[in-house]
C-alpha atoms as a PDB file:
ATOM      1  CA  UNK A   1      95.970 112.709  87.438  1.00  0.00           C
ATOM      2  CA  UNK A   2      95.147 115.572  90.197  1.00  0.00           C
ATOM      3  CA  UNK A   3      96.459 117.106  92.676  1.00  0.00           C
ATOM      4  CA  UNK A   4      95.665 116.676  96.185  1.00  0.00           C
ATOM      5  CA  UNK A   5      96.735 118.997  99.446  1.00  0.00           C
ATOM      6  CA  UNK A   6      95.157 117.984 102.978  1.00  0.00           C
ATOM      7  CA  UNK A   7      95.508 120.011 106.296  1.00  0.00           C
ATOM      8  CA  UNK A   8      94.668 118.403 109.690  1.00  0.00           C
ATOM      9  CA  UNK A   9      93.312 121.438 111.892  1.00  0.00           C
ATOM     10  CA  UNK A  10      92.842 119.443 114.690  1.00  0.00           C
ATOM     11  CA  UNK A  11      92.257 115.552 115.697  1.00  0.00           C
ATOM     12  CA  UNK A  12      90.772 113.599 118.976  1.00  0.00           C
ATOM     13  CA  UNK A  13      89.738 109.966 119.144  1.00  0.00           C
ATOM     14  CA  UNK A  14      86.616 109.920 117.377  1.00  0.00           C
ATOM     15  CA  UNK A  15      86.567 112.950 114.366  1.00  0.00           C
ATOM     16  CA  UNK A  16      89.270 115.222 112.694  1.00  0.00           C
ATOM     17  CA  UNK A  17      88.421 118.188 111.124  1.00  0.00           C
ATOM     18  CA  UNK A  18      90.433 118.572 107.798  1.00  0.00           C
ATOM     19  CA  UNK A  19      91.229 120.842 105.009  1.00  0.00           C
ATOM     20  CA  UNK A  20      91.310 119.418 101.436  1.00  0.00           C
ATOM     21  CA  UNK A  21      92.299 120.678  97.955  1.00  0.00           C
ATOM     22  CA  UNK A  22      92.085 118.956  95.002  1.00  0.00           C
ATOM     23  CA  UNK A  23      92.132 120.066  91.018  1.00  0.00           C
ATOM     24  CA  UNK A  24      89.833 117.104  89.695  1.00  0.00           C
ATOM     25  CA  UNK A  25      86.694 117.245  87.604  1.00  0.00           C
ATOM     26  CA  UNK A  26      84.415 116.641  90.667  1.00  0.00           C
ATOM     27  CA  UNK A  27      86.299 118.746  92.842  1.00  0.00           C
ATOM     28  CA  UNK A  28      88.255 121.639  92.713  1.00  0.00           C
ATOM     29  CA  UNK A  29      89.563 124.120  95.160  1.00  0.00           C
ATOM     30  CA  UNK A  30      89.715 123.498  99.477  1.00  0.00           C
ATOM     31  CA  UNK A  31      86.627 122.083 101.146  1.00  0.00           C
ATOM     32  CA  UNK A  32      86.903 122.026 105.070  1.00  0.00           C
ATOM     33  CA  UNK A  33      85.482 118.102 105.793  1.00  0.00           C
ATOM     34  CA  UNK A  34      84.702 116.416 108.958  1.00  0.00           C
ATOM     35  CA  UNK A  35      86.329 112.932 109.167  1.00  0.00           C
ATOM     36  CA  UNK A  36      85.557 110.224 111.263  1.00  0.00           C
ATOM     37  CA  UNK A  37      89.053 108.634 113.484  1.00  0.00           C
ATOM     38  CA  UNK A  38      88.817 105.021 113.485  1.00  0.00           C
ATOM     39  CA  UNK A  39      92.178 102.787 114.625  1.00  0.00           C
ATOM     40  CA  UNK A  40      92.560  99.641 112.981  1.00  0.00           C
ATOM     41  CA  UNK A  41      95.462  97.257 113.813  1.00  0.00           C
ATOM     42  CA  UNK A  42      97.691  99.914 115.437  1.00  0.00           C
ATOM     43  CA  UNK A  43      97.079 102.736 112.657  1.00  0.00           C
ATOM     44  CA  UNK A  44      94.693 105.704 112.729  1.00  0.00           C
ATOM     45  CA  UNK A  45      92.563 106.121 109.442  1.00  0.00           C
ATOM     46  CA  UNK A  46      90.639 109.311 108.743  1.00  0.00           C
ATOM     47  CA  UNK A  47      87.585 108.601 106.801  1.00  0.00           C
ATOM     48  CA  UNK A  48      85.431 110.723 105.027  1.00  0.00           C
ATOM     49  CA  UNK A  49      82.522 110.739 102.293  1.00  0.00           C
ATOM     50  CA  UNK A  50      83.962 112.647  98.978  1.00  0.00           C
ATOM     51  CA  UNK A  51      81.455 113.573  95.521  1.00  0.00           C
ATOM     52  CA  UNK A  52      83.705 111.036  93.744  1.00  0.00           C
ATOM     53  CA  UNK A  53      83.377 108.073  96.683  1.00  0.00           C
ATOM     54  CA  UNK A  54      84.426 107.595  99.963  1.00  0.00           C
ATOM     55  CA  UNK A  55      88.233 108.685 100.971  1.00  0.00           C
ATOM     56  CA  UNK A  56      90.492 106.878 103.384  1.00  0.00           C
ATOM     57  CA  UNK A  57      93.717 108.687 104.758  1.00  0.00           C
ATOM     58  CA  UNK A  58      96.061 106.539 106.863  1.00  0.00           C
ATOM     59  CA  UNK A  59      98.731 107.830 109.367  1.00  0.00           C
ATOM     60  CA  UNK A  60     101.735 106.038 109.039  1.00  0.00           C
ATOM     61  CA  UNK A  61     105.200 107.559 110.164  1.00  0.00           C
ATOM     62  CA  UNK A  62     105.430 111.142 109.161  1.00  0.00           C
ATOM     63  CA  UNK A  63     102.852 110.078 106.603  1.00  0.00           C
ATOM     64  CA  UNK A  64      99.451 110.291 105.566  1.00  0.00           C
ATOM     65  CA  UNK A  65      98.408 107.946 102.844  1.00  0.00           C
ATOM     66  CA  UNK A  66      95.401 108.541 101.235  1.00  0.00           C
ATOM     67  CA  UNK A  67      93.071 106.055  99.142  1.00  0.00           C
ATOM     68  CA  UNK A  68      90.293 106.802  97.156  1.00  0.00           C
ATOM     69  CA  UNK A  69      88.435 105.324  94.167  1.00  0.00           C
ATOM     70  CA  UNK A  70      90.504 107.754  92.135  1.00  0.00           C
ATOM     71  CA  UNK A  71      93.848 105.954  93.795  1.00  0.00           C
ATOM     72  CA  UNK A  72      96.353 106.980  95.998  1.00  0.00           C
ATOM     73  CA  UNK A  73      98.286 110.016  97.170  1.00  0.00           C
ATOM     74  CA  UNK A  74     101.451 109.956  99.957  1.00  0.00           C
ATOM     75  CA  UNK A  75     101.500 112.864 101.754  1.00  0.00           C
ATOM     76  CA  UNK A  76     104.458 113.991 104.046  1.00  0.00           C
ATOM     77  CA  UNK A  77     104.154 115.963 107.360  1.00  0.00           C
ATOM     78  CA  UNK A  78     104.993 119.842 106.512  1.00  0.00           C
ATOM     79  CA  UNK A  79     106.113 120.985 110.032  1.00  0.00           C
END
């Protein structure tokens, strides 16, 4: 199991610039990555290419879910 934080610095229509940390064997420690917006079926996904596979975050609600090949995190919006 790791542990995953993400920060959105900012976000337009087509790329989000984001903050990650993760304690994992392939990754550990923040990483500022540049994620592509795309809106699928009324929900905005920010996609990105990790070491470990590709990483999908999902904004639904006050929430961003996050998939990998590793599995899934739910994150909630810290004001």
């Amino acid at each position: 199991m790791y542990k995953e934080f993400v920060i959105v610095e900012k976000i337009d229509e087509e790329k989000a610039s984001l903050y990650v940390w993760r304690d994992e064997v392939y990754w550990v420690g923040w990483k500022r990555v540049e994620a592509k917006v795309i809106k699928r079926r009324g929900k905005y996904k920010l996609w990105y290419q990790a070491p470990f596979g590709e990483v999908v975050n999902t904004l639904k609600g006050e929430y961003l879910v996050s998939s990998s090949p590793q599995g899934s995190s739910k994150f909630r919006r810290v004001p």
